[in-house]
Protein backbone atom coordinates (compact mmCIF):
# COMPACT_ATOMS: atom_id res chain seq x y z
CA UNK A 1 84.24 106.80 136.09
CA UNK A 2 85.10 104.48 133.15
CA UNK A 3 88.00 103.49 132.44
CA UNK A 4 89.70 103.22 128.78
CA UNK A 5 92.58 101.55 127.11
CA UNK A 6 94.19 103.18 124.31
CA UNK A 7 94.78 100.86 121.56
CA UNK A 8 97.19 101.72 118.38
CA UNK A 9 98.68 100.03 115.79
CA UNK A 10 101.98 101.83 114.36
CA UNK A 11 104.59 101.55 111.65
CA UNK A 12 107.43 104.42 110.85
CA UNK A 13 105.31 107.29 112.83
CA UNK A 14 108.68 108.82 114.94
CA UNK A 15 107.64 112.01 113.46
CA UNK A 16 103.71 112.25 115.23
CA UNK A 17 103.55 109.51 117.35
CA UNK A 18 105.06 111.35 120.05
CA UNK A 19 102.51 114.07 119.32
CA UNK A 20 99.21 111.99 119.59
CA UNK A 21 100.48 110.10 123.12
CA UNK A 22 100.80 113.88 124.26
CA UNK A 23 97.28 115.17 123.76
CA UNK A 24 96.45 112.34 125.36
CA UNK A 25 98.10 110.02 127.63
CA UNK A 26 96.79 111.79 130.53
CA UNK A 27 93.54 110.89 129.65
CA UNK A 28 93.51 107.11 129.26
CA UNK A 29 94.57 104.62 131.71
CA UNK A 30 96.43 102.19 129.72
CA UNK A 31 98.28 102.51 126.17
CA UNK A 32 98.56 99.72 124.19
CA UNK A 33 100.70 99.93 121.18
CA UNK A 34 100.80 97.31 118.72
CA UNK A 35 103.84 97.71 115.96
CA UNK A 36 103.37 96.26 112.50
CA UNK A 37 106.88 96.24 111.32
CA UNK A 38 108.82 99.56 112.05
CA UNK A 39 112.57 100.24 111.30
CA UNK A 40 112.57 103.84 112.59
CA UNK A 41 112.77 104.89 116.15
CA UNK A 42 108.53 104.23 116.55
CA UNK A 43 109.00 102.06 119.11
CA UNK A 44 111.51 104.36 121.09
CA UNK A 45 109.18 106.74 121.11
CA UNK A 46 106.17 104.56 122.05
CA UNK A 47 108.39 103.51 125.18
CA UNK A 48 108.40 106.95 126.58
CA UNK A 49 104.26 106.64 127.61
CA UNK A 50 103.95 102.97 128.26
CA UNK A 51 105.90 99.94 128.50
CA UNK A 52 103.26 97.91 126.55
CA UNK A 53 104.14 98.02 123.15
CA UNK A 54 103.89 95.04 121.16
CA UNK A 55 105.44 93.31 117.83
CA UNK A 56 103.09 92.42 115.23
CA UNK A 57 103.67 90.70 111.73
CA UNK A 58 102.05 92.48 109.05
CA UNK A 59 99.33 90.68 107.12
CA UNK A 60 98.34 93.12 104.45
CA UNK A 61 95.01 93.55 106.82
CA UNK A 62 94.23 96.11 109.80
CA UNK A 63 91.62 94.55 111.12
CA UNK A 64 93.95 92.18 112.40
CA UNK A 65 96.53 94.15 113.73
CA UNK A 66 93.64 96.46 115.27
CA UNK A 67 91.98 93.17 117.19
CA UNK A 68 95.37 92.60 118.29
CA UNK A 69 95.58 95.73 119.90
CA UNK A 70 92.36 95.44 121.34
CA UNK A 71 93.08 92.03 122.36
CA UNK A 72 95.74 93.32 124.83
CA UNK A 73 93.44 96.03 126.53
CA UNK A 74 92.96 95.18 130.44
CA UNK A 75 89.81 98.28 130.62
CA UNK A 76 86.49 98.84 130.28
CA UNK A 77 86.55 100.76 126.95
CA UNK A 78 89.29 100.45 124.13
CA UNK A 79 90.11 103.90 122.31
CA UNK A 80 91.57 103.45 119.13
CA UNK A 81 93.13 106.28 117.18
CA UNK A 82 96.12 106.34 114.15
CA UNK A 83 99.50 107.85 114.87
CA UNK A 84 98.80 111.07 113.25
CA UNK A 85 95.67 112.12 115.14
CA UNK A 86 95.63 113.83 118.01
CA UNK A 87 92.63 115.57 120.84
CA UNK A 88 92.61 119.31 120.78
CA UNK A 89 92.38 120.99 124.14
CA UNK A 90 88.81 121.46 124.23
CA UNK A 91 88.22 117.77 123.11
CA UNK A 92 90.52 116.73 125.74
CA UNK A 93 88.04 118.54 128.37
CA UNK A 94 85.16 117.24 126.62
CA UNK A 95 86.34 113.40 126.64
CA UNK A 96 87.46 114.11 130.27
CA UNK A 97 83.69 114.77 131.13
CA UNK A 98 82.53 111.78 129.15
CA UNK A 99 84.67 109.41 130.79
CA UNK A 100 83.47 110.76 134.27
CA UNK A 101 79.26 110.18 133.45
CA UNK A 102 78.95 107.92 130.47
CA UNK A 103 76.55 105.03 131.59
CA UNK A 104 78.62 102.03 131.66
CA UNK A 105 76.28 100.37 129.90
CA UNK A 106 76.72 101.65 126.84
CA UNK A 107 78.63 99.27 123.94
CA UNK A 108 80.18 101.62 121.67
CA UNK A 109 80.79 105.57 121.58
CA UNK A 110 80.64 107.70 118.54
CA UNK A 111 82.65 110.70 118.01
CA UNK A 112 83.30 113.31 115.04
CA UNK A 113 86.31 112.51 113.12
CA UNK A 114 87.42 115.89 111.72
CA UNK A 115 89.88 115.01 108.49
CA UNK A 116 89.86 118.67 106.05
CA UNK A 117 90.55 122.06 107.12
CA UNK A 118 90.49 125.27 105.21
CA UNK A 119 93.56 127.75 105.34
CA UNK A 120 92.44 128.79 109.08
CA UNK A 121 92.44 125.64 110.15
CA UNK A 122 88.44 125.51 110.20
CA UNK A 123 87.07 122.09 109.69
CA UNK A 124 85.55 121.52 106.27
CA UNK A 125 85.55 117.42 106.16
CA UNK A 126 84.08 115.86 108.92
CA UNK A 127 82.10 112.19 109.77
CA UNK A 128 81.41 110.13 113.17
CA UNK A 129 83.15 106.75 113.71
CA UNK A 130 82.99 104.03 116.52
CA UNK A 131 85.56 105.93 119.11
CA UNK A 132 85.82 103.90 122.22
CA UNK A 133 84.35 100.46 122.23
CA UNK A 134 83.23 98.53 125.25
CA UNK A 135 85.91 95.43 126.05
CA UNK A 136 85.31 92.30 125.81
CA UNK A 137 81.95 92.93 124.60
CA UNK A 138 82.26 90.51 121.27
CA UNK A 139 82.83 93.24 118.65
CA UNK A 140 85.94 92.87 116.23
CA UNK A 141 86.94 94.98 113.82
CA UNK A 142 86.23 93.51 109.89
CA UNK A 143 87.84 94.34 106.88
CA UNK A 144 91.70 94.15 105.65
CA UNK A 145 91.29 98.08 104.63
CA UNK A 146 88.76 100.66 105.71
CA UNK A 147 88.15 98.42 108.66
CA UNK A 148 84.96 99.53 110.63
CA UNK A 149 83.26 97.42 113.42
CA UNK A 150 79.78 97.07 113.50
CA UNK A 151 78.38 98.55 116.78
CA UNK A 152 75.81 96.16 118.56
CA UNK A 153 73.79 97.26 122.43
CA UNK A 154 73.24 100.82 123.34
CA UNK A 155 75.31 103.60 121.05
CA UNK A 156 76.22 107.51 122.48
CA UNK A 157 77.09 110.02 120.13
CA UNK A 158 79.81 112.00 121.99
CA UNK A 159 80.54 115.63 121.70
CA UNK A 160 84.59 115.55 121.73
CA UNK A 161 86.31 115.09 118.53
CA UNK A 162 89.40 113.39 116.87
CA UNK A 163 91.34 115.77 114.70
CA UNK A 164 93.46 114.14 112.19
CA UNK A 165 96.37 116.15 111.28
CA UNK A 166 99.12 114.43 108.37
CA UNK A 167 102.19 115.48 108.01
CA UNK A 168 103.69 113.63 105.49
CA UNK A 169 101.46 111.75 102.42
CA UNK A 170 100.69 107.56 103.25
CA UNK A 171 101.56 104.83 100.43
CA UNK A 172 98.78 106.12 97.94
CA UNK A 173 98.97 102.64 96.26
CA UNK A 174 98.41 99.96 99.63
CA UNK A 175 94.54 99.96 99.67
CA UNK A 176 94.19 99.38 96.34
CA UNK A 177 97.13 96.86 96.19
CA UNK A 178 95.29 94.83 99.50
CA UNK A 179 91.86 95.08 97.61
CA UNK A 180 93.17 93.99 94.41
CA UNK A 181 95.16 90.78 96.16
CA UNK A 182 91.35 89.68 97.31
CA UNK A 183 90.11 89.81 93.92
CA UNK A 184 92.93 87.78 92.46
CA UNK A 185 93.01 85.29 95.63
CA UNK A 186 89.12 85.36 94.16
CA UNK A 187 87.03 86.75 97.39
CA UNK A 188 84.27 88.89 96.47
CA UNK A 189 83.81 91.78 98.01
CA UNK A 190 81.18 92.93 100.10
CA UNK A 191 79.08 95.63 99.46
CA UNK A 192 80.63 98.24 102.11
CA UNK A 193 83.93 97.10 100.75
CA UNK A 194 82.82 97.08 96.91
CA UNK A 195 82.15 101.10 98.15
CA UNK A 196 85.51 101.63 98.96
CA UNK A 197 86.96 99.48 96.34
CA UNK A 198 85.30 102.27 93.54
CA UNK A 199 86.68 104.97 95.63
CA UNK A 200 90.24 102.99 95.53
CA UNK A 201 89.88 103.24 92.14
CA UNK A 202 88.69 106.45 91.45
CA UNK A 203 91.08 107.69 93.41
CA UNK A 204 93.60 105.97 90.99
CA UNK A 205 92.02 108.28 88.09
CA UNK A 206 91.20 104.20 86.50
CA UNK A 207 87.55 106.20 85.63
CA UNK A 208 85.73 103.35 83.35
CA UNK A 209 87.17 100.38 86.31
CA UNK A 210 85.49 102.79 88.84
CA UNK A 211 82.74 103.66 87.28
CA UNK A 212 81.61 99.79 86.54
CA UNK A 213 82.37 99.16 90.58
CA UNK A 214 79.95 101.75 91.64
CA UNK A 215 77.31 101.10 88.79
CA UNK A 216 77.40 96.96 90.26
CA UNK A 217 77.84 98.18 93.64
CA UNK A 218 74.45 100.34 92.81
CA UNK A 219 72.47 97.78 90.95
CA UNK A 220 73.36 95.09 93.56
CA UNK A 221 70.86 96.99 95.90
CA UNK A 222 72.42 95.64 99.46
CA UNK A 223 74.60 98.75 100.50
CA UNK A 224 73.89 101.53 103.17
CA UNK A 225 71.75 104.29 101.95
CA UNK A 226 74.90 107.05 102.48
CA UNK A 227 76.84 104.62 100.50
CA UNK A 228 74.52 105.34 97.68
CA UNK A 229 74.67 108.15 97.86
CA UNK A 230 78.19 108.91 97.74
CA UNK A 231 78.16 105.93 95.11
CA UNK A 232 75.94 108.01 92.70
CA UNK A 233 78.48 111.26 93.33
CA UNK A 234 81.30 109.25 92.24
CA UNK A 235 79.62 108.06 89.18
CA UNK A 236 78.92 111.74 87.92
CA UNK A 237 82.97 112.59 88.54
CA UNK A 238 83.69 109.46 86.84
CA UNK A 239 81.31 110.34 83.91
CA UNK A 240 82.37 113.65 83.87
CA UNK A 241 86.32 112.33 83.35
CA UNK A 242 84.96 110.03 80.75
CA UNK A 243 83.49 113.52 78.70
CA UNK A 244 79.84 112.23 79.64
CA UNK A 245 78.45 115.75 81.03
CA UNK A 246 74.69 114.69 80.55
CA UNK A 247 75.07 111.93 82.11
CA UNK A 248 77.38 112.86 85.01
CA UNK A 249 74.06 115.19 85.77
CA UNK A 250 71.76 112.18 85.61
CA UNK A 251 73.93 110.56 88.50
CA UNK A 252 73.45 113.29 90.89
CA UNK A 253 69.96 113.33 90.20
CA UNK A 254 70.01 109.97 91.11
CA UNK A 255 70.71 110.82 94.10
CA UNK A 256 67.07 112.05 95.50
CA UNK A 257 65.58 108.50 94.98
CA UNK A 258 67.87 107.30 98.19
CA UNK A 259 66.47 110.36 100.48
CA UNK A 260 66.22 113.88 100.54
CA UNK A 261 68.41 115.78 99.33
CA UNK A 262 72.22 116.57 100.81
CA UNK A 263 73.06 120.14 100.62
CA UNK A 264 76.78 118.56 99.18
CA UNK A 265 75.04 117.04 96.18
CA UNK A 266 72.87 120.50 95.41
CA UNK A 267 76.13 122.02 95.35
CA UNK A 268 77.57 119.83 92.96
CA UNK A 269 74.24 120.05 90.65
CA UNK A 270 75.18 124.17 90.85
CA UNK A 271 78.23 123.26 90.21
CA UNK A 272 77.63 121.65 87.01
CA UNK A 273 74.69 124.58 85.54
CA UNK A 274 77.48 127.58 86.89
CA UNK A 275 80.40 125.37 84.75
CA UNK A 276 78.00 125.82 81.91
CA UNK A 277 77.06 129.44 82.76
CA UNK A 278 73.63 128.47 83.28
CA UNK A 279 73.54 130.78 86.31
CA UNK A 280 69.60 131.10 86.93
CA UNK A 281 69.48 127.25 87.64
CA UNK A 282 72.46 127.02 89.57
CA UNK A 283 71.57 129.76 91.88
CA UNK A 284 68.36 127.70 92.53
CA UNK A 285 70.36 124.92 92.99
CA UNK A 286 72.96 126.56 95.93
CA UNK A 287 69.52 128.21 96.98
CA UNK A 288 68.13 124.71 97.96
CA UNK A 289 71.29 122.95 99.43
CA UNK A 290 71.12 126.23 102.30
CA UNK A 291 67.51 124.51 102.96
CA UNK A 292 69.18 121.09 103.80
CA UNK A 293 69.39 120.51 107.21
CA UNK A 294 73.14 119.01 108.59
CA UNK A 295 73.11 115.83 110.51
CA UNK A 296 75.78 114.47 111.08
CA UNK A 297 75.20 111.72 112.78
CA UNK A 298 73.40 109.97 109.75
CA UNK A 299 77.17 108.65 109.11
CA UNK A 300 77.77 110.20 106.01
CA UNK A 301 81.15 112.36 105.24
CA UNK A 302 80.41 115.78 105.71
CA UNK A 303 81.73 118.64 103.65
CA UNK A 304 80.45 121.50 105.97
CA UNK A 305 80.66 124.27 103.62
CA UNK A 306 78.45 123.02 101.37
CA UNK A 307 75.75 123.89 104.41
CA UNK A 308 76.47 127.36 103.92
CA UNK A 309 79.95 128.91 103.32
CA UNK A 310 80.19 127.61 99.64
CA UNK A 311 76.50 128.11 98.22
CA UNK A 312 76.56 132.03 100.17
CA UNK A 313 80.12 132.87 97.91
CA UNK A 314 78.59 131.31 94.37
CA UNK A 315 75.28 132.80 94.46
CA UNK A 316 76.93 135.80 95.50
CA UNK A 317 78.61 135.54 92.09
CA UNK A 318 75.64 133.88 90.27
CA UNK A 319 73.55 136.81 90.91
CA UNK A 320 76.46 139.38 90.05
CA UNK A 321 76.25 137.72 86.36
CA UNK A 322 72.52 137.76 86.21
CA UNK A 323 73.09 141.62 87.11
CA UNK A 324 71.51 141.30 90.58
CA UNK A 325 74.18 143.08 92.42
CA UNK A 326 72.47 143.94 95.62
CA UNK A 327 71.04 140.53 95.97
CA UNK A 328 74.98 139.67 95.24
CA UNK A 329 76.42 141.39 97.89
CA UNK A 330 74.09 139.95 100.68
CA UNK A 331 75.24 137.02 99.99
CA UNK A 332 79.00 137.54 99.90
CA UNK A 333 77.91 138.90 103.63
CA UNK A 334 76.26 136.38 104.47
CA UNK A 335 79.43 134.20 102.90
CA UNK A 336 81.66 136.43 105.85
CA UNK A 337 79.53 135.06 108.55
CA UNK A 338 80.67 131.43 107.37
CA UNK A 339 84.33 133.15 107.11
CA UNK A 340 84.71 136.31 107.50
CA UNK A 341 88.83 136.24 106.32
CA UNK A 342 87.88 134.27 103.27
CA UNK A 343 90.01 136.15 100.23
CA UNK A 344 86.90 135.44 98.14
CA UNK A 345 85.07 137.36 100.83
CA UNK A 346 87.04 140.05 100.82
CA UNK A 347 87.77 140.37 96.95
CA UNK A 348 84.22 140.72 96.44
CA UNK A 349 83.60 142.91 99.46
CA UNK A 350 86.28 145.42 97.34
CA UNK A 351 84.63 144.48 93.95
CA UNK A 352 81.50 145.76 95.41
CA UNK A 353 82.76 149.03 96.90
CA UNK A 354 84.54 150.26 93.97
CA UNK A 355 81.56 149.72 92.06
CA UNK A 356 79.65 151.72 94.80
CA UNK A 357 82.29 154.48 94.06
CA UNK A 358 81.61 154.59 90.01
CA UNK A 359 77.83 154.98 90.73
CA UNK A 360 78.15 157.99 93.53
């Protein structure tokens, strides 16, 4: 069996930290906790699973504090997860089982990180990061904010899963505050970080700054293809702020000359003819993105509804306006497979039977 260090960096988490070291302190054989500057009872409650927790000036860059943490792990794998995540019971089993056959020589293990959930607490926003990393192997984490590290040697795709559950909203303004200090300290960005910076911004509602990022970001040519992708996405919302509806279409089309089409993007192209009431082409549209197969392991964030949930409940009501109401209704049941308590479900499973009632 392998055995793993769990490395964290902290600041002001007395309200989950506690929770995350219980799903799974049992499960690693070392905790390392690095503090960045706390002034609430973090460290208190850090000291109640291990006794190595660590002080660590904050440089305006987690890549830093995260190599720190690494930098104290004694094991043969380094976990790394934030404060306000935590391992469900069946991903505890599942890591459990990992740690007892994975093949020592593998350098870095990725795992689902599941970040959106609908009212029932089903996950809707999911994507696979580097999960436990293989010490003293000569991988570091890069960048200040959205740090990643770049796996090198053989990589497993793991079956357990990190659910991230907030309970209280982060500084909204701190990654666009550290990106914006390496602009005026004049360091260009690289691409994977010119990505993020246009989402920074974007998420800032600054469209026209955003837009410009991802247009450069685009024409510069060097990013990863999901990147793109995503790129292209936020170009249309931009445009689509800006009052440029043709053009917000164009984007998405854009799209298919990176790869084949991702069921998310079809659903945003329906999206845009059902906005317009155009409901023949944006039943085609949800039609096509339940042909797109899911992989998650490409990389990319995945909205899992849009791979079948979401196009089942608006063709459902694209065909009820084009007066196909049996066609309608096999899709809102197909919808209930995805979810069977969904209200929208449920509304149109009683929209259907009174109009079942007026006809008999």
């Amino acid at each position: 069996m392998v055995s793993v260090s769990l490395c964290m960096i902290v600041k002001n988490e007395e309200d989950v930290l506690g929770r995350c070291l219980e799903s799974v302190s049992d499960l690693v054989d070392e905790i390392i906790i690095v503090d960045t500057g706390s002034t609430d009872s973090t460290k208190e409650a850090a000291a109640r699973f291990t006794s190595q927790v660590f002080d660590f000036a904050w440089q305006d860059d987690f890549a830093a504090a995260r190599n720190e943490a690494f930098s104290h792990a004694s094991m043969d794998y380094c976990l790394w997860l934030d404060a306000d995540d935590l391992l469900l019971e069946a991903d505890r089993a599942a890591f459990l089982a990992l740690k007892e056959t994975l093949d020592p020589s593998v350098s870095v293990v990725m795992a689902p990180y599941h970040t959106g959930f609908d009212q029932s607490g089903r996950v809707t926003f999911s994507y696979y990061r580097e999960r436990l990393i293989k010490n003293r192997a000569g991988m570091r984490w890069a960048g200040a904010v959205h740090e990643a590290i770049s796996p090198v040697g053989k990589v497993f795709y793991a079956e357990f899963a990190v659910t991230h559950r907030k309970t209280r909203p982060s500084d909204p303004d701190r990654n666009l505050r550290i990106y914006q200090a390496q602009l005026d300290a004049g360091k260009a960005l690289e691409p994977r970080h010119q990505f993020y910076y246009g989402r920074e911004l974007y998420y800032h509602q600054r469209w026209e700054e955003a837009l410009d990022v991802f247009e450069r970001f685009l024409e510069d040519g060097k990013g990863w293809v999901e990147n793109c992708i995503d790129a292209c996405c936020h170009c249309a919302y931009c445009r689509e702020q800006l009052g440029q509806p043709e053009a917000a279409l164009m984007a998405l089309f854009r799209t298919f000359a990176y790869d084949r089409p991702r069921a998310e993007v079809c659903c945003e192209v329906g999206r845009w003819f059902f906005q317009r009431e155009r409901y023949g082409q944006a039943a085609y549209w949800y039609a096509l993105a339940l042909t797109c197969p899911r992989d998650d392991r490409r990389g990319s964030f995945v909205s899992l509804d849009c791979y079948g949930y979401l196009p089942c409940i608006q063709l459902c009501v694209c065909y009820s306006h084009l007066g196909d109401q049996k066609r309608a209704e096999a899709f809102n049941e197909l919808a209930a497979a995805y979810k069977p308590d969904s209200p929208a479900v449920l509304q149109n499973r009683a929209y259907f039977q009174a109009q079942a009632k007026q006809v008999s």
